[in-house]
Protein backbone atom coordinates (compact mmCIF):
# COMPACT_ATOMS: atom_id res chain seq x y z
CA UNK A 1 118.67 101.73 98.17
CA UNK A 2 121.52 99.41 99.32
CA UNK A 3 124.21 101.17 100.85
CA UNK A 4 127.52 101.49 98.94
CA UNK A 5 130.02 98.69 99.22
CA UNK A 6 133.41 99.93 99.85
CA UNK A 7 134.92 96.75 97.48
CA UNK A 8 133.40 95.15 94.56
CA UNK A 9 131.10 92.57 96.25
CA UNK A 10 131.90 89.07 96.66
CA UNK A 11 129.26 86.52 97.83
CA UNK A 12 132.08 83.61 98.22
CA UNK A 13 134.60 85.59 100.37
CA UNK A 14 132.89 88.63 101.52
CA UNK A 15 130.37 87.46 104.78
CA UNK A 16 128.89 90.73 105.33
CA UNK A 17 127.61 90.70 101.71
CA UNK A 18 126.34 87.71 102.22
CA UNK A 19 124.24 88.57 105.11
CA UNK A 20 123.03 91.56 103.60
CA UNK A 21 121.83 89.66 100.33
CA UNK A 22 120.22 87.13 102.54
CA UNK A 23 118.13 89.42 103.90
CA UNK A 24 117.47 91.27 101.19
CA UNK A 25 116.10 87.94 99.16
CA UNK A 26 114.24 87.35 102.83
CA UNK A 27 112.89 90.91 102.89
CA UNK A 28 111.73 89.92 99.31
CA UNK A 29 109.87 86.70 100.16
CA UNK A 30 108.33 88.10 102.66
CA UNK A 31 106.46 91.17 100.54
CA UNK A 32 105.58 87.88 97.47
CA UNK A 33 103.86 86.50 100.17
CA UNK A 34 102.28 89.57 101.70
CA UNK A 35 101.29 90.30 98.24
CA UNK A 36 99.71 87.15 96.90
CA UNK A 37 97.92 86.35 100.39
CA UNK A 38 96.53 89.66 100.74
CA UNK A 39 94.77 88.93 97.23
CA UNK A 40 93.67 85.69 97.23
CA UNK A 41 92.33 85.92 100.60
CA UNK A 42 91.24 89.50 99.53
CA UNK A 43 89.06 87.85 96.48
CA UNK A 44 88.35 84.95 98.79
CA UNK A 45 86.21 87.02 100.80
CA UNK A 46 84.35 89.73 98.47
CA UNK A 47 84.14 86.78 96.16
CA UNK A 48 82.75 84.28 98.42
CA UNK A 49 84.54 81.35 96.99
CA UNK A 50 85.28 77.74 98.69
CA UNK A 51 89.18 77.67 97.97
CA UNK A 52 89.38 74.70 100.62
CA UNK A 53 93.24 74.96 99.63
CA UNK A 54 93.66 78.73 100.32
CA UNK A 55 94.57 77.69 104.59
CA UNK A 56 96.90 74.91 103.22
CA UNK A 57 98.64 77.11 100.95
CA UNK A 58 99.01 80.15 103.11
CA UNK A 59 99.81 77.99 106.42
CA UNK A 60 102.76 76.04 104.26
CA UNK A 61 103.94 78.89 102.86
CA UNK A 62 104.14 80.63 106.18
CA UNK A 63 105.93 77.38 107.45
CA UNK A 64 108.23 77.83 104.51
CA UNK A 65 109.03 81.51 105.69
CA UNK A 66 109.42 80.44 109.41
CA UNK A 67 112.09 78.33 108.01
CA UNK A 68 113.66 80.74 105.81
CA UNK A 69 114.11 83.11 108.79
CA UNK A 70 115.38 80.69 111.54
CA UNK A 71 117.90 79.31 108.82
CA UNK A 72 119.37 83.08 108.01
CA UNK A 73 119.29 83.95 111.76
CA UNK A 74 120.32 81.04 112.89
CA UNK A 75 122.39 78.84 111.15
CA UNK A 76 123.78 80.52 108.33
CA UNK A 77 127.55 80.90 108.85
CA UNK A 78 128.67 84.35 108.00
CA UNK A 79 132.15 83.80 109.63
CA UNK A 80 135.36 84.96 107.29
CA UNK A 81 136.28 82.15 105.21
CA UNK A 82 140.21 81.30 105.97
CA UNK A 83 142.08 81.37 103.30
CA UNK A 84 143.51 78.23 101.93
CA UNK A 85 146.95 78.05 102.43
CA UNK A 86 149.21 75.53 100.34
C-alpha cells in the first residue's frame, strides 16, 4: 500500500511523487518480466520446444530493464521545479 500523501499528488510540481511513481511503474516492469520469463522459459523446458527467439527476447528485454533502471537512478531529475516568475 502506498503511503499517504500529505497533499493531493502532483506529478508536474511535486518531485517526490514523481520518484515514488517511477519506481512504482519500475517495481511493476520488473514483476511483467519476472512473470512472463518464468513461463515461457518454464514451458520451454518441460515442453522441450526450439523457441530460438526465447534468448533474444529475454536478453532485450533485460537490456530494456537495465535501461529503465539507470535512467530512474540516474538521470531522472527529481529537483523542485522553480516557479516561473513573470
Amino acid at each position: 500500500m502506498p503511503p499517504r500523501w500529505p497533499r493531493e499528488p502532483d506529478r508536474k510540481n511535486d518531485p517526490a511523487f514523481r520518484k515514488l511513481e517511477d519506481r512504482m511503474n519500475f517495481a511493476v516492469h520488473v514483476a511483467t518480466f519476472a512473470l512472463f520469463n518464468s513461463g515461457l522459459w518454464f514451458f520451454h523446458n518441460f515442453l522441450l520446444t526450439d523457441w530460438e527467439w526465447l534468448p533474444i527476447l529475454t536478453l532485450s528485454w533485460l537490456g530494456i530493464l537495465v535501461s529503465h533502471l539507470i535512467y530512474i537512478s540516474v538521470i531522472a531529475d527529481y529537483s523542485d521545479t522553480p516557479t516561473k516568475s513573470t
